[in-house]
Protein backbone atom coordinates (compact mmCIF):
# COMPACT_ATOMS: atom_id res chain seq x y z
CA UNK A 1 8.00 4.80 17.97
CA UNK A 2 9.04 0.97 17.02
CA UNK A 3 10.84 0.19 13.69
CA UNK A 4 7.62 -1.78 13.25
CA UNK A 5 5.72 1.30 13.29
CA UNK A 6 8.17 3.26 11.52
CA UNK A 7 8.43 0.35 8.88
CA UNK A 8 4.48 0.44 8.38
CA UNK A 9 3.69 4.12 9.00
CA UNK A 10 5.42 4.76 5.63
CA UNK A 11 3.58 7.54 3.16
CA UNK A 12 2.71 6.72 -0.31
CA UNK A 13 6.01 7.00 -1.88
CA UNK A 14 7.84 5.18 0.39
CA UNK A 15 5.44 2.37 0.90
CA UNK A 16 5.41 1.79 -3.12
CA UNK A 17 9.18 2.05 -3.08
CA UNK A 18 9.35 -0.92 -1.36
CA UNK A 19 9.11 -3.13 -4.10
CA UNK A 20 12.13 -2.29 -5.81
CA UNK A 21 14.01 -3.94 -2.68
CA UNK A 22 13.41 -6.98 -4.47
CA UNK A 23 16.57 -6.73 -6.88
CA UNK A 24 19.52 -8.33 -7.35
CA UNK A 25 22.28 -6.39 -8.71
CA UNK A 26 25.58 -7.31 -9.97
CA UNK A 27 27.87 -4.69 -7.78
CA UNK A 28 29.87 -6.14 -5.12
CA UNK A 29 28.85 -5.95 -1.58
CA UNK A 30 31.97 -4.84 0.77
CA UNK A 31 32.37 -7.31 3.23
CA UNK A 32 30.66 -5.09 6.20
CA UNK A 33 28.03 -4.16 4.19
CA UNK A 34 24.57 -5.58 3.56
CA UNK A 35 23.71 -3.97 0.84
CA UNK A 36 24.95 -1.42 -2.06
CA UNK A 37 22.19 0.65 -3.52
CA UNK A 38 22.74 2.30 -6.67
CA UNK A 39 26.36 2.37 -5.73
CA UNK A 40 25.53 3.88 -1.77
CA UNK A 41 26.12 1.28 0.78
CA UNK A 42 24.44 0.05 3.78
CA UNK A 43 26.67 -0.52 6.47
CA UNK A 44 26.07 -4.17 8.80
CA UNK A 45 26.64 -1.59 11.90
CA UNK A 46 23.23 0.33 10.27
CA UNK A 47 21.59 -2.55 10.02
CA UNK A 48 22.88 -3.80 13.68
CA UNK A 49 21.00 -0.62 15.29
CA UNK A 50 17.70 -1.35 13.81
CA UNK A 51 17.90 -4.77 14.45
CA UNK A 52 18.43 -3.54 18.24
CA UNK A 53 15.50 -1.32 18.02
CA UNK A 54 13.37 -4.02 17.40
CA UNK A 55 14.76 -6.54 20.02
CA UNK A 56 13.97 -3.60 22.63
CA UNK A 57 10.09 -3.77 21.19
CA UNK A 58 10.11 -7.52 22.25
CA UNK A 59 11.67 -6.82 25.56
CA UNK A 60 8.80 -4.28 26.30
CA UNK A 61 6.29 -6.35 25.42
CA UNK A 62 7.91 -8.97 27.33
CA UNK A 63 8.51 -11.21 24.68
CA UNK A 64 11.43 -13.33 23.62
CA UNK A 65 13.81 -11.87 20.86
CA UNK A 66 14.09 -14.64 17.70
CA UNK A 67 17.14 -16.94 18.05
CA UNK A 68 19.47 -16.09 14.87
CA UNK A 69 19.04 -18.08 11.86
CA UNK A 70 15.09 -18.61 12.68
CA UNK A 71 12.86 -18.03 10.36
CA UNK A 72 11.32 -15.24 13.07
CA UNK A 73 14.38 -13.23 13.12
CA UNK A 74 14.94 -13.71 9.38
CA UNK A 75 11.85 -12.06 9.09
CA UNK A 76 12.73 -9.13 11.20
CA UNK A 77 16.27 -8.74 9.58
CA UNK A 78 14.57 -8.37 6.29
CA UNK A 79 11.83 -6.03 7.20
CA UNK A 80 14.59 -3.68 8.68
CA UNK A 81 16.99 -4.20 5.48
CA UNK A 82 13.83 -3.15 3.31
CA UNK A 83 13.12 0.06 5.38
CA UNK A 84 17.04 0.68 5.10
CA UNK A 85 16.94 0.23 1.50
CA UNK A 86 14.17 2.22 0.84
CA UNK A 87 15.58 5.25 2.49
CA UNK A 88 18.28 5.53 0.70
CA UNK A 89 16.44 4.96 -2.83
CA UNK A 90 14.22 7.58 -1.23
CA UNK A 91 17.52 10.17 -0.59
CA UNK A 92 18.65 9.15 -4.08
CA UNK A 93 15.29 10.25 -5.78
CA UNK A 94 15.31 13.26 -3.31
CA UNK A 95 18.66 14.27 -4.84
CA UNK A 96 17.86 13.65 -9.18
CA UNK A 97 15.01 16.41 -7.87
CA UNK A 98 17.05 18.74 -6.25
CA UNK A 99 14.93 18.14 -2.90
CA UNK A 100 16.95 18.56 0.15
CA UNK A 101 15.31 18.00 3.90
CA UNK A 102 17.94 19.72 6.06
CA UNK A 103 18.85 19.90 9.58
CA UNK A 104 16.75 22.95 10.27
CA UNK A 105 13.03 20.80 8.47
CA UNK A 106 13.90 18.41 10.65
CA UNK A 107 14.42 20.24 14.04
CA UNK A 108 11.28 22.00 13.04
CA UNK A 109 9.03 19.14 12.01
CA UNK A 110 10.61 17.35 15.60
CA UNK A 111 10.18 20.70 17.86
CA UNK A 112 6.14 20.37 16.55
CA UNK A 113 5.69 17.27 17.44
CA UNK A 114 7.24 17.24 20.94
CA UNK A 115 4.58 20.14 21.49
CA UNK A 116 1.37 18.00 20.11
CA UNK A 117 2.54 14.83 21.62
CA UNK A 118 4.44 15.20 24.58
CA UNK A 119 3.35 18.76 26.11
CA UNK A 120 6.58 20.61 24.81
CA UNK A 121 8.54 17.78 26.75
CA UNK A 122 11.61 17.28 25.19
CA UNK A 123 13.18 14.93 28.48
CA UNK A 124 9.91 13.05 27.68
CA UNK A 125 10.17 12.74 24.26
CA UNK A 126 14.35 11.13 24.64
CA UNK A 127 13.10 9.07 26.93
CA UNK A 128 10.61 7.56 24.47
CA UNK A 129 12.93 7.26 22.15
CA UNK A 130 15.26 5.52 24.90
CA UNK A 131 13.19 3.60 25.89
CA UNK A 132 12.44 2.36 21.75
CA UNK A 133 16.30 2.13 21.06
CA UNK A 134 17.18 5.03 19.35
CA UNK A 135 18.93 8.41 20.68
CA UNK A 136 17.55 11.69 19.25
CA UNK A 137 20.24 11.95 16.52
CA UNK A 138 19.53 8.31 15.39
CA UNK A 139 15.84 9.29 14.77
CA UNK A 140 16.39 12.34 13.25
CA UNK A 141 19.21 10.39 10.88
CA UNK A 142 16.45 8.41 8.91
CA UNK A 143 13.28 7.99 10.38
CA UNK A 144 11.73 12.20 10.56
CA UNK A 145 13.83 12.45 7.14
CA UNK A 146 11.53 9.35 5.90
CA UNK A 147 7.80 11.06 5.64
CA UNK A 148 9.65 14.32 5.17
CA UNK A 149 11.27 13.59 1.55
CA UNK A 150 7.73 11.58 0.94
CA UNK A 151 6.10 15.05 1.10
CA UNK A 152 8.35 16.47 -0.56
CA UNK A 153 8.72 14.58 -3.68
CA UNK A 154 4.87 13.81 -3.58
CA UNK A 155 4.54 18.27 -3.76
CA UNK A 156 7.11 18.32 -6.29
CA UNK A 157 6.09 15.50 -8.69
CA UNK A 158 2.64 16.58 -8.55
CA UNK A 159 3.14 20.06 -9.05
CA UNK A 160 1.50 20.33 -12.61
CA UNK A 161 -1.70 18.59 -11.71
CA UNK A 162 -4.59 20.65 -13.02
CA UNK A 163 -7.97 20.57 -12.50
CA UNK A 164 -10.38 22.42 -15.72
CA UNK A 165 -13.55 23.71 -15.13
CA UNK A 166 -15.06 21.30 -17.55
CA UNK A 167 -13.71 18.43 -15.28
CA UNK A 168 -15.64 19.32 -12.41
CA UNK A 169 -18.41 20.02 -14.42
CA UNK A 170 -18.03 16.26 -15.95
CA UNK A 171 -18.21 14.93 -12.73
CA UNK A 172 -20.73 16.59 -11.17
CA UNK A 173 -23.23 15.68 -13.55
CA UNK A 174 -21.91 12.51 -13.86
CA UNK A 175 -22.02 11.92 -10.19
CA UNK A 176 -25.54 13.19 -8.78
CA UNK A 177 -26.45 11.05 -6.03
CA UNK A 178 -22.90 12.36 -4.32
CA UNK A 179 -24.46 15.88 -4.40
CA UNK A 180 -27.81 15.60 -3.25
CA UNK A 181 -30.33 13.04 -1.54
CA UNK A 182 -32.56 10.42 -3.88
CA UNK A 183 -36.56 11.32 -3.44
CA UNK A 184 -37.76 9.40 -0.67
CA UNK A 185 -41.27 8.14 1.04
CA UNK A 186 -42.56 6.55 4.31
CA UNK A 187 -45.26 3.81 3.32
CA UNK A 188 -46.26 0.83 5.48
CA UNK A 189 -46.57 -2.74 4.27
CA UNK A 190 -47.83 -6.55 5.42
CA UNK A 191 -46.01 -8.96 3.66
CA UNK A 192 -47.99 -12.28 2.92
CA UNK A 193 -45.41 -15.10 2.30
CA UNK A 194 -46.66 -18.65 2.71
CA UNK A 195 -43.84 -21.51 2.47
CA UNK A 196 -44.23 -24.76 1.22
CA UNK A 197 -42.90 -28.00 2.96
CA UNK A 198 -39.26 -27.13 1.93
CA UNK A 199 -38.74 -23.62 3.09
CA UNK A 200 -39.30 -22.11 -0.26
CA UNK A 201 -42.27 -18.87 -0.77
CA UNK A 202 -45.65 -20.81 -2.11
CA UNK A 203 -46.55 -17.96 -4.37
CA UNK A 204 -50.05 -18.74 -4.95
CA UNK A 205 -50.90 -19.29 -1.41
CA UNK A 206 -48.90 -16.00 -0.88
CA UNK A 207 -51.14 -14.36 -3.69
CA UNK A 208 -54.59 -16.20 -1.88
CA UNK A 209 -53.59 -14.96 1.45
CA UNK A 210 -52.98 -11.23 0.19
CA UNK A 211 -56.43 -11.23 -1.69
CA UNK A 212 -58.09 -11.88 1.95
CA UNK A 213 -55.73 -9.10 3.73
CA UNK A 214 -56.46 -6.80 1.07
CA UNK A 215 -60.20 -7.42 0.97
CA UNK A 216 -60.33 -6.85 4.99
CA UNK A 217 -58.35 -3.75 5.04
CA UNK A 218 -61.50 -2.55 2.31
CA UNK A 219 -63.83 -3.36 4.27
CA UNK A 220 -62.33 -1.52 7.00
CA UNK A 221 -60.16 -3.38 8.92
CA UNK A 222 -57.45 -1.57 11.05
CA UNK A 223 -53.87 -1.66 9.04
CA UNK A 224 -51.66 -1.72 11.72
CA UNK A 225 -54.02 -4.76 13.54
CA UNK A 226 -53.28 -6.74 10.51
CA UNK A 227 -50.00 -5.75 9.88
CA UNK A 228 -49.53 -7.83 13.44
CA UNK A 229 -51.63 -10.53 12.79
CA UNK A 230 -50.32 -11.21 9.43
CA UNK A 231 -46.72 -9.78 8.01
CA UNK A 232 -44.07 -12.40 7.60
CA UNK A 233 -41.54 -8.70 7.94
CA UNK A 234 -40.75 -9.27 11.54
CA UNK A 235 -38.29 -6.24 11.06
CA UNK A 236 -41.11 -3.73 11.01
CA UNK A 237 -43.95 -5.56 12.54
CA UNK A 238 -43.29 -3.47 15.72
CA UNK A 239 -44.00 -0.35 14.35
CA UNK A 240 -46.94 -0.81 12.35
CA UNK A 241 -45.28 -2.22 8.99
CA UNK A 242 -43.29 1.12 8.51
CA UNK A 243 -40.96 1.19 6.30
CA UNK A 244 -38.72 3.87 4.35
CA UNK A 245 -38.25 3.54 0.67
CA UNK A 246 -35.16 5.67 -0.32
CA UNK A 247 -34.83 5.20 -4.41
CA UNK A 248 -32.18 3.07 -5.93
CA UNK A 249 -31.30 2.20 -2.00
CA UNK A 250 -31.49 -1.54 -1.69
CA UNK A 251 -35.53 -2.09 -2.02
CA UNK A 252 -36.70 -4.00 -4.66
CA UNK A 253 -37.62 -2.91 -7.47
CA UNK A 254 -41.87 -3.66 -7.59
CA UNK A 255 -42.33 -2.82 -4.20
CA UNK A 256 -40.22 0.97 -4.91
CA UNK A 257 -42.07 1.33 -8.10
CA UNK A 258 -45.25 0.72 -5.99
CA UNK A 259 -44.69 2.86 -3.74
CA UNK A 260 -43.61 6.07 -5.33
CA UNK A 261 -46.81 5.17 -7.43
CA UNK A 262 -49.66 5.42 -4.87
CA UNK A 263 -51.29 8.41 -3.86
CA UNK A 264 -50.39 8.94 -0.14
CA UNK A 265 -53.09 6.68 1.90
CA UNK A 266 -53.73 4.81 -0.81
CA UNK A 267 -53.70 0.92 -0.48
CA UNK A 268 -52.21 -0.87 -2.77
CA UNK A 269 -53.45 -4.14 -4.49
CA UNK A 270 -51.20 -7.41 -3.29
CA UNK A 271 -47.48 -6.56 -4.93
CA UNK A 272 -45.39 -9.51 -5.98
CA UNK A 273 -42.14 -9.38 -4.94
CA UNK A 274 -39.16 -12.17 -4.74
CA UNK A 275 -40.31 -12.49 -0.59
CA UNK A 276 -44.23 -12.96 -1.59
CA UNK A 277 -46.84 -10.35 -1.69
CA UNK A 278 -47.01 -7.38 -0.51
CA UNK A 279 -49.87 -4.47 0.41
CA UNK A 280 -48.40 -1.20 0.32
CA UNK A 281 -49.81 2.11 1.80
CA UNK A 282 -47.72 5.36 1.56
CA UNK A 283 -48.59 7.58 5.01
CA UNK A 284 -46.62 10.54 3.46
CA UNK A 285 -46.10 12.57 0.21
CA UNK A 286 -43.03 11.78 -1.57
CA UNK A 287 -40.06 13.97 -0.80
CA UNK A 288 -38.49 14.89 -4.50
CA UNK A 289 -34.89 14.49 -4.82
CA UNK A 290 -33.12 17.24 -3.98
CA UNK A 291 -29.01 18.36 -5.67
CA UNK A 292 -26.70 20.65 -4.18
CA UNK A 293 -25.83 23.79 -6.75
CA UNK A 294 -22.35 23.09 -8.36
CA UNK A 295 -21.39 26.44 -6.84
CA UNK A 296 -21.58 24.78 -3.78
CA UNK A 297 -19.86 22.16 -4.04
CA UNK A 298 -17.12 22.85 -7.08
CA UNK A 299 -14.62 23.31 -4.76
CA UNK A 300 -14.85 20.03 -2.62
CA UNK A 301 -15.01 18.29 -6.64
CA UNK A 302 -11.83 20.25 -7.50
CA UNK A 303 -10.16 18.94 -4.52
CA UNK A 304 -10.72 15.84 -5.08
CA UNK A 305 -10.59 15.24 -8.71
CA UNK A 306 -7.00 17.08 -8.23
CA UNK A 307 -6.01 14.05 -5.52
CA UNK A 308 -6.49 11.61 -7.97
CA UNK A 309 -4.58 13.32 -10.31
CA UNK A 310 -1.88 13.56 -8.18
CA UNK A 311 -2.10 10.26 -7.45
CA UNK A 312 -2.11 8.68 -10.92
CA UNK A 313 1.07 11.05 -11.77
CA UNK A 314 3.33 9.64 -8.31
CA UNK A 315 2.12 6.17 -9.00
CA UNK A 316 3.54 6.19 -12.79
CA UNK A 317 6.38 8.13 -11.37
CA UNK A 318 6.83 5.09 -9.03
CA UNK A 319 6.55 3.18 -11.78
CA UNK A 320 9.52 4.41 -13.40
CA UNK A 321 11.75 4.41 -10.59
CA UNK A 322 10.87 0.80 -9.93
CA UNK A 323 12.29 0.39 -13.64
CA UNK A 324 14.81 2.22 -13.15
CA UNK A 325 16.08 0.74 -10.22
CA UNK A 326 16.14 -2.94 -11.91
CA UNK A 327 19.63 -5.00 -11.38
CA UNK A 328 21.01 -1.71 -9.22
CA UNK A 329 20.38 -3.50 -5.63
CA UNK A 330 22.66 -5.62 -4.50
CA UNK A 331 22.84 -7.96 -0.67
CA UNK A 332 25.27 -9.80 0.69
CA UNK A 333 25.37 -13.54 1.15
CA UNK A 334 22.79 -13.94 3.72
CA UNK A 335 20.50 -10.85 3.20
CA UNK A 336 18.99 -11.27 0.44
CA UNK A 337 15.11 -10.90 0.81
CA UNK A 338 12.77 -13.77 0.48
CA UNK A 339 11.34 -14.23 -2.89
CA UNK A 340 8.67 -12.96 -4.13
CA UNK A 341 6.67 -16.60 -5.43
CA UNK A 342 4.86 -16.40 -8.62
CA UNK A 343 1.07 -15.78 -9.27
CA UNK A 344 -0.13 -19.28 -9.60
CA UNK A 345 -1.21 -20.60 -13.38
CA UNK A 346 -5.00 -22.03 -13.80
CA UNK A 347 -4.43 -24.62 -16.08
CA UNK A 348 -7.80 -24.84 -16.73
CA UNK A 349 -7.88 -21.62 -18.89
């Protein structure tokens, strides 16, 4: 419970809020305040207590608290400022949507987790807190109100999202492979590949050695014997040259259309590939792709075709409150957050 974890636990809306911290506005700052925004100030004394939070995580990890004026506790005064600043853009978005997270949601949402986290301890769960810097009504203040307002602009700018029929449809045709499993066929192989002098395949000594290999295994000879004696596939030398060809799943190309080809048993003549040459035998029928029914699985499409939605609606929603926060955050002498460099120029465009 660190204001390092509450700074990066933040949900979606929250987390994106952050860059509009980045401001500079033209109100004045009161002299013990760090920053006004949107016309609500943050008080120094707010700022003090997370600033305090934070020097207790050092202590516990028994590590010295930055000197002020270092670049280390620069660092730390910003991050706080930003997670102070972002609350209160998040209250003020709360409010133009008439969401309200009262005292009750957050007794409720704290009484839950004291019972999934510390066994319905509530002495345990202060002394946590204690022992983090904050006292129960300090947490309750800003940091359960935090991912509570999250959800609860996230339900109510999302509320329209719709999912048709013909959209799930759409992407359940469009989208097979997610629904089903690719056909797929154990074969075994030797792989003849005979380098030249510099480490590259010699493909017609490849092609010569392959010839001999395949003209043994029709006279008879044992498969598995040569797969030992000869395969340059160390990978599946141990266990006879098997291999498992699972279509459009990383094998190449001639030695999958190969061996979907052959009739099961059948031995293959020498297959060029990009490693050398290869002689194929399939020691199974071919198992035929197989799709899930879209009855089946409509539901798990709806869900998440809806997410998406969702999400593309509170990102352009984000959008717009980035915009519309522009030139309405203002921080005093001092606080101001590090900028933000620009995106370098290739002059060679």
């Amino acid at each position: 419970m660190t204001a390092a974890r509450t700074l990066f636990g933040l949900l979606l809306v929250s987390l994106a809020l952050a860059a509009t911290a980045c401001g500079g506005g033209s109100d004045a700052v009161p002299s013990d305040a760090v920053a006004v925004v949107d016309g609500t100030e943050i008080s120094k004394a707010q700022l003090a207590e997370y600033m305090q939070v934070s020097k207790k995580g050092y202590e516990r990890n028994k590590q010295a608290f930055p000197k002020a004026g270092t670049p280390e506790y620069q660092d730390i005064q910003s991050r706080n400022l930003a997670y102070l600043v972002q609350f209160v853009q998040l209250q003020q978005a709360a409010d133009d949507l008439g969401i309200e997270v009262s005292d009750a949601d957050v007794r409720k949402f704290e009484d839950k987790l004291i019972k999934t986290r510390f066994d319905g301890n509530r002495a345990k769960y202060e002394k946590a807190l204690k022992d983090a810097g904050y006292t129960a009504e300090q947490y309750r203040a800003t940091a359960w109100r935090f991912p509570m307002l999250s959800s609860k602009i996230f339900r109510a700018v999302t509320k329209d999202a719709k999912v048709t029929p013909q959209e799930v449809l759409e992407y359940y045709t469009a989208n097979p492979s997610q629904y089903g499993t690719p056909r797929s066929r154990d074969v075994r192989h030797i792989l003849l590949q005979v380098k030249d002098k510099d480490g590259n395949v010699d493909f017609a000594a490849s092609k010569a050695k392959a010839d001999d290999v395949y003209s043994q295994l029709k006279a008879g000879a044992d498969f598995a014997a040569l797969v030992k004696k000869y395969s340059a596939d160390t990978g599946s030398v141990a266990d006879g040259g098997k291999y498992s060809v699972v279509e459009g799943q990383g094998t190449v190309a001639e030695f999958e259309k190969a061996a979907f080809a052959l009739a099961t048993h059948e031995i293959s003549k020498p297959v060029k590939t990009q490693f050398g040459y290869h002689i194929i035998e399939p020691i199974e029928d071919t198992k035929q792709a197989t799709l899930q029914p879209l009855e089946k699985v409509q539901a798990k499409i709806k869900a998440l075709l809806l997410q998406q939605k969702r999400n593309d609606e509170i990102q352009k929603w984000i959008e717009d409150e980035k915009s519309a926060y522009d030139g309405k955050i203002s921080y005093a002498a001092g606080y101001e957050p590090p900028a933000v460099p620009d995106a370098p120029t290739d002059t060679t465009q």
